[in-house]
N, C-alpha and C. Protein backbone atom coordinates (compact mmCIF):
# COMPACT_ATOMS: atom_id res chain seq x y z
N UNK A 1 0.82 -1.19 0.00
CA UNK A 1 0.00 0.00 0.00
C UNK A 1 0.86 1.26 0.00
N UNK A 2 1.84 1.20 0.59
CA UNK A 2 2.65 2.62 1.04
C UNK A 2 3.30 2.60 -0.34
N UNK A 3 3.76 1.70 -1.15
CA UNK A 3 4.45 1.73 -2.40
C UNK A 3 3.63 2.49 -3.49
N UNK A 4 2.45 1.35 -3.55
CA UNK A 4 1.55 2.31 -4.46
C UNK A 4 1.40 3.85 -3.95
N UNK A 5 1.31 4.45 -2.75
CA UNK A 5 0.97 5.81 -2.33
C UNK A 5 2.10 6.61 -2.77
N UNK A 6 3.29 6.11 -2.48
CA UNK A 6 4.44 6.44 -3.02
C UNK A 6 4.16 7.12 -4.35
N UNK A 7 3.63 5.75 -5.37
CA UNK A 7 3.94 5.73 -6.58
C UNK A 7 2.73 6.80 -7.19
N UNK A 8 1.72 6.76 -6.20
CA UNK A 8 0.68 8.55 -6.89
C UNK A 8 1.50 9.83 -6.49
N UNK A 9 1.88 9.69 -5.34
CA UNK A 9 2.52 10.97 -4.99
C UNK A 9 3.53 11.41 -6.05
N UNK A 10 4.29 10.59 -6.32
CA UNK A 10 5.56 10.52 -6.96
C UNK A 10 4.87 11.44 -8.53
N UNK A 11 4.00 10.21 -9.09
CA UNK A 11 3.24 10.69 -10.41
C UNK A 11 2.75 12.11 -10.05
N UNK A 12 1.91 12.65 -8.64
CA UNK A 12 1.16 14.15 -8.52
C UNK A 12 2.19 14.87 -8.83
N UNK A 13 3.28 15.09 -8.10
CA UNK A 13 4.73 15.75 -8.00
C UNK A 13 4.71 16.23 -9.34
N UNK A 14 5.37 14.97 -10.24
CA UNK A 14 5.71 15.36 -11.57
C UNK A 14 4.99 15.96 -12.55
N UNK A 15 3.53 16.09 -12.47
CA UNK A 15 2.53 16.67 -13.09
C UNK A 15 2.64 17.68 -12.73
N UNK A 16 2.79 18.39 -11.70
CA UNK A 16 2.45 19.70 -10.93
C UNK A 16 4.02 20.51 -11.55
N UNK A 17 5.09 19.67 -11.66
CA UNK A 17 6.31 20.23 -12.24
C UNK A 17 6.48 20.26 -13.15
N UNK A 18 5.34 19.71 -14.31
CA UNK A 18 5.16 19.96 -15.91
C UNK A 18 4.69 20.93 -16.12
N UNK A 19 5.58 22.04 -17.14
CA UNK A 19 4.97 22.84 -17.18
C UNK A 19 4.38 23.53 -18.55
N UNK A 20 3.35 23.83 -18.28
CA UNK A 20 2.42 23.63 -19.87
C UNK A 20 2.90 24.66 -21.09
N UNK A 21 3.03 24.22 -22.13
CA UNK A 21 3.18 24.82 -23.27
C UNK A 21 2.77 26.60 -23.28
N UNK A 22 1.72 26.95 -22.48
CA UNK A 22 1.29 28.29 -21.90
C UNK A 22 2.46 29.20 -21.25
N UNK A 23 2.79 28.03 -20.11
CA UNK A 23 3.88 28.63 -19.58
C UNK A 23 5.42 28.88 -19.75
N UNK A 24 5.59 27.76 -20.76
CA UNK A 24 7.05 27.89 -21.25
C UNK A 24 6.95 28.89 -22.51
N UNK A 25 5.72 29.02 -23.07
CA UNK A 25 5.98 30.47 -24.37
C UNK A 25 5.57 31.66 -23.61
N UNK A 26 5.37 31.63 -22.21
CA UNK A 26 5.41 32.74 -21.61
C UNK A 26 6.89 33.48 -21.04
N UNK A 27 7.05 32.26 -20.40
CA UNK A 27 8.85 32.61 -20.37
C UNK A 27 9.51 32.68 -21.13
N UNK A 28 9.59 31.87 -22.56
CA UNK A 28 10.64 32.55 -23.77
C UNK A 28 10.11 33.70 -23.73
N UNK A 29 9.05 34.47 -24.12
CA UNK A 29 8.28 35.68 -23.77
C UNK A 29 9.34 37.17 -23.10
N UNK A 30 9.28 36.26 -21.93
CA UNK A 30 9.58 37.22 -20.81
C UNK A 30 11.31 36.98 -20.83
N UNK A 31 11.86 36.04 -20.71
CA UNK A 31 13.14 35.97 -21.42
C UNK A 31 13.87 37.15 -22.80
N UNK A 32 12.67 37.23 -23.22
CA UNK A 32 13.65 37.74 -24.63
C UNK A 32 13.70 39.15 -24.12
N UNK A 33 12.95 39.72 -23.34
CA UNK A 33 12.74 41.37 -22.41
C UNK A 33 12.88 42.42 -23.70
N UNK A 34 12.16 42.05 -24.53
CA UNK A 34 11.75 42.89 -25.60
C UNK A 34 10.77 44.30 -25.13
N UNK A 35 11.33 45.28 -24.91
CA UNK A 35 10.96 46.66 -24.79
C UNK A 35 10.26 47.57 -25.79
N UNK A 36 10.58 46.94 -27.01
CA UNK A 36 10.33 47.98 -28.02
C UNK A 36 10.06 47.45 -29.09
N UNK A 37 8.62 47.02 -29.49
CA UNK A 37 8.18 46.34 -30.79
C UNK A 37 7.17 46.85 -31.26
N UNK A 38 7.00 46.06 -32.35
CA UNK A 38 5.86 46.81 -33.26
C UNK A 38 4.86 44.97 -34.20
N UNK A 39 3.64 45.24 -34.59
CA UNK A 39 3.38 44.19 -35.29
C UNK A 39 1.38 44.69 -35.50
N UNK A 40 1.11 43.58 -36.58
CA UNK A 40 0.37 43.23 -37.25
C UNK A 40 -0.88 42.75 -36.30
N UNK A 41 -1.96 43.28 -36.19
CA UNK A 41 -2.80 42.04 -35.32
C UNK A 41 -4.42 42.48 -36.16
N UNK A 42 -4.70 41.30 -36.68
CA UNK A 42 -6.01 41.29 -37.03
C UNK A 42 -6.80 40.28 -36.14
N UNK A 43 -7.86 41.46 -35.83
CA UNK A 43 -9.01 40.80 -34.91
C UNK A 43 -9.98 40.35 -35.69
N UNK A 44 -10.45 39.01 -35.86
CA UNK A 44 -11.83 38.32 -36.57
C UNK A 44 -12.61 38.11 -35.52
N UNK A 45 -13.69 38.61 -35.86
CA UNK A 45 -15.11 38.21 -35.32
C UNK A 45 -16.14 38.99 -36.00
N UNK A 46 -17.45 38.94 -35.51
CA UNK A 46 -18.96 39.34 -35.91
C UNK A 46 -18.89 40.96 -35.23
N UNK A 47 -17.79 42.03 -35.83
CA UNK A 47 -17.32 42.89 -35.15
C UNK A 47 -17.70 44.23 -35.94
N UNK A 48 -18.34 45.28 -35.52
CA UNK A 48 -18.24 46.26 -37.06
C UNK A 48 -16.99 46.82 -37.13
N UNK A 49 -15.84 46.57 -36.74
CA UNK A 49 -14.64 47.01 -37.18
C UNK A 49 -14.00 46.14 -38.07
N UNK A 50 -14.31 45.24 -38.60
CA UNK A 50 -13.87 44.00 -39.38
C UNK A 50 -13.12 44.83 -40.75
N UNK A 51 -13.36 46.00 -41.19
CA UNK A 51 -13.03 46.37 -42.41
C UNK A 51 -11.85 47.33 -42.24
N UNK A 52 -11.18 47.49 -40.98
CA UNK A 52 -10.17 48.59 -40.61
C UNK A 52 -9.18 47.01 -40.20
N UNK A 53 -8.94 46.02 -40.54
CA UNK A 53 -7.52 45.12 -40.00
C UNK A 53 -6.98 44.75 -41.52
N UNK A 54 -5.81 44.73 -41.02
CA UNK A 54 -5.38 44.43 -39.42
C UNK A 54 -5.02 45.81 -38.83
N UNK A 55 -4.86 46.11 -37.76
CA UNK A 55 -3.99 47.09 -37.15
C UNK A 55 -2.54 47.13 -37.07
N UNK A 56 -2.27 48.32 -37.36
CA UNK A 56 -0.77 48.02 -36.64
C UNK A 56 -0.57 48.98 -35.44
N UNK A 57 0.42 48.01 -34.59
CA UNK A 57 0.28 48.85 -33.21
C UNK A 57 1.92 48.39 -32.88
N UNK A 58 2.87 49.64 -32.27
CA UNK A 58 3.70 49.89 -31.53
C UNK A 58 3.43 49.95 -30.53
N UNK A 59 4.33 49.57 -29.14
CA UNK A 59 4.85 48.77 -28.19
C UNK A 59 5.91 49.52 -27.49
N UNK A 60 5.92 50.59 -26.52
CA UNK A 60 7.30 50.92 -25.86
C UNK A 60 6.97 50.37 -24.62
N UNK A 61 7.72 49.75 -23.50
CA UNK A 61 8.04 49.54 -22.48
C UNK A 61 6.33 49.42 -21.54
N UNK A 62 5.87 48.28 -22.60
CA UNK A 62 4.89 47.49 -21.62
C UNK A 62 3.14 48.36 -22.41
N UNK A 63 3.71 49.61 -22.77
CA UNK A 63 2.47 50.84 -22.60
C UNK A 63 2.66 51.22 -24.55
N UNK A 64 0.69 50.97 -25.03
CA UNK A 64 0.70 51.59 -26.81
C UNK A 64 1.23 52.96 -26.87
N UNK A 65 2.16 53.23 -27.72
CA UNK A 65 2.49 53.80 -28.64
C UNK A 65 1.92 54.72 -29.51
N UNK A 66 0.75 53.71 -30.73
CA UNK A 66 0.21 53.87 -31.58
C UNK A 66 -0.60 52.61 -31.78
N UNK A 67 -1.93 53.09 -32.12
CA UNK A 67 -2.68 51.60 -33.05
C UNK A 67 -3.02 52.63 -34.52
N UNK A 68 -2.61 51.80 -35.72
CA UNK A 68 -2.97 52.49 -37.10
C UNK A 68 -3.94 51.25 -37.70
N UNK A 69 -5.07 51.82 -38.23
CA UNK A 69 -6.00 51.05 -39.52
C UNK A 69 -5.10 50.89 -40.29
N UNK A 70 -5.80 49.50 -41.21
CA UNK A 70 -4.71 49.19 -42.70
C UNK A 70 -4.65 50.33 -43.42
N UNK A 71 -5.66 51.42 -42.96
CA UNK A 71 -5.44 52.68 -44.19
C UNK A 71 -4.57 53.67 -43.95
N UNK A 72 -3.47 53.68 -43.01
CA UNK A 72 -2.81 54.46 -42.13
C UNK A 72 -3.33 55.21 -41.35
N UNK A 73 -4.97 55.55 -40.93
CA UNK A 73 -5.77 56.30 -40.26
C UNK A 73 -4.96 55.51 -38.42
N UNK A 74 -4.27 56.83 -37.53
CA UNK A 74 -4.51 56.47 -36.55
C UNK A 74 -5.87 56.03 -35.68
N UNK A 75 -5.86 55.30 -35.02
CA UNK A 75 -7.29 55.22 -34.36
C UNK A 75 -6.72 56.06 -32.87
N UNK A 76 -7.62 57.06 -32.89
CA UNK A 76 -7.66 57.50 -31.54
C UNK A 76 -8.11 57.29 -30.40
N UNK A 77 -8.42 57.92 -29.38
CA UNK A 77 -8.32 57.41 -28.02
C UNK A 77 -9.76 57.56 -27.59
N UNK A 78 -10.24 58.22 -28.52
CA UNK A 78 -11.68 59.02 -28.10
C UNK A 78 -12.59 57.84 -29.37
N UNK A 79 -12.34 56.88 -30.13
CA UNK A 79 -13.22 56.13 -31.01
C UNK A 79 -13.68 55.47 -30.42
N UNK A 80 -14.30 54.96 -30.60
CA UNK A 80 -15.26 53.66 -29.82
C UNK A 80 -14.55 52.48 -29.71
N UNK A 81 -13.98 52.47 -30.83
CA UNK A 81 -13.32 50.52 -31.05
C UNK A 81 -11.76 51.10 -30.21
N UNK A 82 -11.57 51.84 -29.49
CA UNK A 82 -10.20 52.13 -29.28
C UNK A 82 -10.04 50.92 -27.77
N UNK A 83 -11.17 51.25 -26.81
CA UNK A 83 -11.12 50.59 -25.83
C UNK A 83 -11.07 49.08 -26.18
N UNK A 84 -11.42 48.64 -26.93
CA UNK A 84 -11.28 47.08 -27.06
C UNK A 84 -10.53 46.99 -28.33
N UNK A 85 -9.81 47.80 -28.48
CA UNK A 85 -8.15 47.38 -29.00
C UNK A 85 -6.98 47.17 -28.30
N UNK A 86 -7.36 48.16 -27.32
CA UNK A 86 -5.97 48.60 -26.27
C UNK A 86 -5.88 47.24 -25.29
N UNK A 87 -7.67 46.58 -25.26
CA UNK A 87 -7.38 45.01 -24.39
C UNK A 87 -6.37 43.88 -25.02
N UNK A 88 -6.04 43.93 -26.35
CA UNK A 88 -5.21 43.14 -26.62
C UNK A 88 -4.10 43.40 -27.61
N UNK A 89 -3.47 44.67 -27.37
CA UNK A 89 -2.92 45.93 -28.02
C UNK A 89 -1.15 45.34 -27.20
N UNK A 90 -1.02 44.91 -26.58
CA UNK A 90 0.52 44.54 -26.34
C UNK A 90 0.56 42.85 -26.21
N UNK A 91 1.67 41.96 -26.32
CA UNK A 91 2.06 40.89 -26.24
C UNK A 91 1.37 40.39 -24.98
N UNK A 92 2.05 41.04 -23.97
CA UNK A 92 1.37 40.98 -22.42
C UNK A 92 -0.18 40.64 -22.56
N UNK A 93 -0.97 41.62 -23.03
CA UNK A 93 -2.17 41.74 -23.25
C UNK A 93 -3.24 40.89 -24.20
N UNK A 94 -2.18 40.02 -24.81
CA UNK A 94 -2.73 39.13 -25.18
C UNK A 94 -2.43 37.66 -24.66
N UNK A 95 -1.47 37.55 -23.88
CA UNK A 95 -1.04 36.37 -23.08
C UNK A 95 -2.60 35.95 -21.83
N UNK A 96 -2.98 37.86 -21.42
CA UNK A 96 -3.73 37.96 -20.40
C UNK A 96 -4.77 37.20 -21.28
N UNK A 97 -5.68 37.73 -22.22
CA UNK A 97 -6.75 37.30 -22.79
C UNK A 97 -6.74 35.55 -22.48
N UNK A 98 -5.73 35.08 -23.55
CA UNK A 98 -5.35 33.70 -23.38
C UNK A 98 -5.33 32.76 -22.41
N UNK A 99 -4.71 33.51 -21.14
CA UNK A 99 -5.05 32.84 -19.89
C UNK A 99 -6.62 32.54 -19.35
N UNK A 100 -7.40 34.30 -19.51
CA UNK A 100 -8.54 34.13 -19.01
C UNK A 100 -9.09 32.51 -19.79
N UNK A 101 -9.43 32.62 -20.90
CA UNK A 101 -10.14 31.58 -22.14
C UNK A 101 -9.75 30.36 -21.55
N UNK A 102 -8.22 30.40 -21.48
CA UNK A 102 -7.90 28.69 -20.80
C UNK A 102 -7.84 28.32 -19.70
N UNK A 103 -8.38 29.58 -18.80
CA UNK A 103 -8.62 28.87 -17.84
C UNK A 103 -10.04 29.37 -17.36
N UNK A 104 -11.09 28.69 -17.78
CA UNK A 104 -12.57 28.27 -18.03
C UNK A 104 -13.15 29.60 -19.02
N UNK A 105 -13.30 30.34 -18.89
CA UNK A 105 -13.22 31.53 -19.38
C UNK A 105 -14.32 31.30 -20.97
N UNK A 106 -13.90 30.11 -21.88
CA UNK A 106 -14.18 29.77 -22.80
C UNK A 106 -14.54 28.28 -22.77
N UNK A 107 -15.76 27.62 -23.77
CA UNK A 107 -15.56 26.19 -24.16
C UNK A 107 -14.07 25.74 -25.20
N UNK A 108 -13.85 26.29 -25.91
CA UNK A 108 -13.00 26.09 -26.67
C UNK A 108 -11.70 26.96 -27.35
N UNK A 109 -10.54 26.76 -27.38
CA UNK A 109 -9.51 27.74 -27.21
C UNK A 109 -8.56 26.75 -27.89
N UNK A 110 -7.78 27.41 -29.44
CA UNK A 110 -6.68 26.77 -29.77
C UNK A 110 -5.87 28.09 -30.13
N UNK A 111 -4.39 27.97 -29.85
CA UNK A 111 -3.70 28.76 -29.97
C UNK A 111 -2.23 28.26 -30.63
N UNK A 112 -1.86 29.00 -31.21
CA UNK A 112 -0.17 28.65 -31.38
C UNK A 112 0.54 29.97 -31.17
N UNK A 113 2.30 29.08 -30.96
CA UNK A 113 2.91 30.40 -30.36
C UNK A 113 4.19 30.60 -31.46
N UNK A 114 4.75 32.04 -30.97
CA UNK A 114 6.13 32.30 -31.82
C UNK A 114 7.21 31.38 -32.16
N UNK A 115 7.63 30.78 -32.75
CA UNK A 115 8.75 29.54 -32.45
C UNK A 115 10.22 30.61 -31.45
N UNK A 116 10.36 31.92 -32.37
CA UNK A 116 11.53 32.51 -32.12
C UNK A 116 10.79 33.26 -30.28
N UNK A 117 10.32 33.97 -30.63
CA UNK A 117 9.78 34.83 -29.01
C UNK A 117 8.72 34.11 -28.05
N UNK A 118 7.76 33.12 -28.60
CA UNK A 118 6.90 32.54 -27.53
C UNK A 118 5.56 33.36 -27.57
N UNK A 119 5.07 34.14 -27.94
CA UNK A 119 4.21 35.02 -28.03
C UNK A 119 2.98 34.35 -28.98
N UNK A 120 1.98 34.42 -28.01
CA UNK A 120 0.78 33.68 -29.44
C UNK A 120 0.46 34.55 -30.49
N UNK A 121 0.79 33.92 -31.43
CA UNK A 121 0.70 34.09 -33.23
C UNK A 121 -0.82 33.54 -33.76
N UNK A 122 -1.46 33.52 -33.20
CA UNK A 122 -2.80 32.86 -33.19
C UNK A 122 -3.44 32.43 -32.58
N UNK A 123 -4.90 33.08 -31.96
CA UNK A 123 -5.71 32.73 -30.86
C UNK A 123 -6.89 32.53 -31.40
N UNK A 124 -7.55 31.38 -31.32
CA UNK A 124 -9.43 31.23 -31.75
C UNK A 124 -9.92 30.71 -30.93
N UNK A 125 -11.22 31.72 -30.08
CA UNK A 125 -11.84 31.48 -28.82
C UNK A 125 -13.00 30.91 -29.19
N UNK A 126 -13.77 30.02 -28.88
CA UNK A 126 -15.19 29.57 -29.15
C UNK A 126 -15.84 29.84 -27.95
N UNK A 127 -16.58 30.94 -27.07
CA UNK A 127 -16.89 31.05 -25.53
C UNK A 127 -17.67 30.09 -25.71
N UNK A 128 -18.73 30.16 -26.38
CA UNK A 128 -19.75 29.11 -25.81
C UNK A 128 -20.09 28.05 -27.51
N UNK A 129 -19.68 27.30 -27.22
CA UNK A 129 -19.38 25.99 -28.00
C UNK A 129 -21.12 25.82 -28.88
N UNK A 130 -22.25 25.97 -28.65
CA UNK A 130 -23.36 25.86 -28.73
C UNK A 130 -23.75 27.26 -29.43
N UNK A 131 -23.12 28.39 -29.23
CA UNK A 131 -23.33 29.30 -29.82
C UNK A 131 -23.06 29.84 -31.32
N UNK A 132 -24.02 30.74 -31.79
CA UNK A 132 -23.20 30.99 -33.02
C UNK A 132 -23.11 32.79 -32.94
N UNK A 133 -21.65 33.38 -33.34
CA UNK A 133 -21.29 34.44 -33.85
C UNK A 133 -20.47 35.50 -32.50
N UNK A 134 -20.25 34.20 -31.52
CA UNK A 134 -19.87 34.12 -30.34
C UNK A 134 -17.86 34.45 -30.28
N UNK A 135 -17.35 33.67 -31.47
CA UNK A 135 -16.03 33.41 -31.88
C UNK A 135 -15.64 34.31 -31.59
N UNK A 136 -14.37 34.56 -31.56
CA UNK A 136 -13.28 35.81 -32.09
C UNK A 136 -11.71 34.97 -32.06
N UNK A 137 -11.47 35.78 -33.10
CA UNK A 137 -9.64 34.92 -33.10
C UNK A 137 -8.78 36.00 -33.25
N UNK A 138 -7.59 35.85 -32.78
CA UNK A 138 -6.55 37.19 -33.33
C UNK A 138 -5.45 36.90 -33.66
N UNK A 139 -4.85 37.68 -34.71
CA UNK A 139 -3.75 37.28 -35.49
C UNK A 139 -2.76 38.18 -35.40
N UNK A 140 -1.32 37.64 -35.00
CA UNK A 140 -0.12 38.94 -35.01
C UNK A 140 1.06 37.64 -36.40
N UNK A 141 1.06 39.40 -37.09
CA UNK A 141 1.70 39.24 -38.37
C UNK A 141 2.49 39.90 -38.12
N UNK A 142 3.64 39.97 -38.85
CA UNK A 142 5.00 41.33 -39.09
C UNK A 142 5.34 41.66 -37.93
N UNK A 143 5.61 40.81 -36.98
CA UNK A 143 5.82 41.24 -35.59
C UNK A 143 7.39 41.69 -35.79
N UNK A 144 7.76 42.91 -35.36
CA UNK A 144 9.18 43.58 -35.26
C UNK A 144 9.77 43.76 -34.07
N UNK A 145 10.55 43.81 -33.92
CA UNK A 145 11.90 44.32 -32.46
C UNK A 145 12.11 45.93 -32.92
N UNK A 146 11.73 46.90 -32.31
CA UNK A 146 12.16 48.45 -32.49
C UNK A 146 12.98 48.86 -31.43
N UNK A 147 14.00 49.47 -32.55
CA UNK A 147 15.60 49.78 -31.25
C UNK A 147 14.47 51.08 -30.02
């Protein structure tokens, strides 16, 4: 009996010290201590901003920069769609999203990450699995390092 107890404990241990694909492209992430970037992010969903992506948005030291429409139109601070750009407007800020979704947040959540930085390169949320027009996914393209 004490062997087998051994042998769950032993197995809990090592599970609890695995650490999930979430967390290791969070730390290459936070590893690379990238201060100053810039990139591509198109938001899909049932959105009336669907015809202004992707955005591009600069990145200094944690805090936006700039978000620009594909037409070079800055989007300002005072638009409507500004507040729910700025939610997933830095790397950080989209790690946050990601977490909420995977952890219950959503029925369904697939993501992939940067090979080089760790940063998700693709997020598609399904909140409620039964629903329709519920989705949203987001995409970072042309992601840059700015001195």
């Amino acid at each position: 009996m004490k062997k087998i107890l051994l042998l769950v404990l032993s197995l809990l241990l090592a599970a609890c010290s695995t650490t999930s694909e979430y967390d290791q492209n969070l730390q290459k992430w936070q590893d690379a201590d990238i201060s100053h970037y810039q990139f591509d992010l198109f938001i899909g969903c049932f959105c009336p901003f669907r015809d202004v992506m992707p955005l591009t948005i600069e990145v200094q030291n944690g805090e936006v920069v700039s978000i620009t429409q594909q037409d070079g139109t800055a989007v300002a601070e005072n638009d409507p769609s500004y507040t729910y750009f700025v939610e997933v407007a830095t790397v950080e800020r989209l790690f946050e999203k990601l977490s909420s979704s995977l952890n219950g947040g959503a029925d369904e959540v697939l993501v992939t990450y940067d090979d080089t930085y760790g940063f998700p390169s693709t997020i598609s949320i399904d909140q409620i699995k039964e629903a329709i027009d519920d989705e949203i996914a987001y995409q970072v393209d042309n992601f840059e390092v700015l001195p």
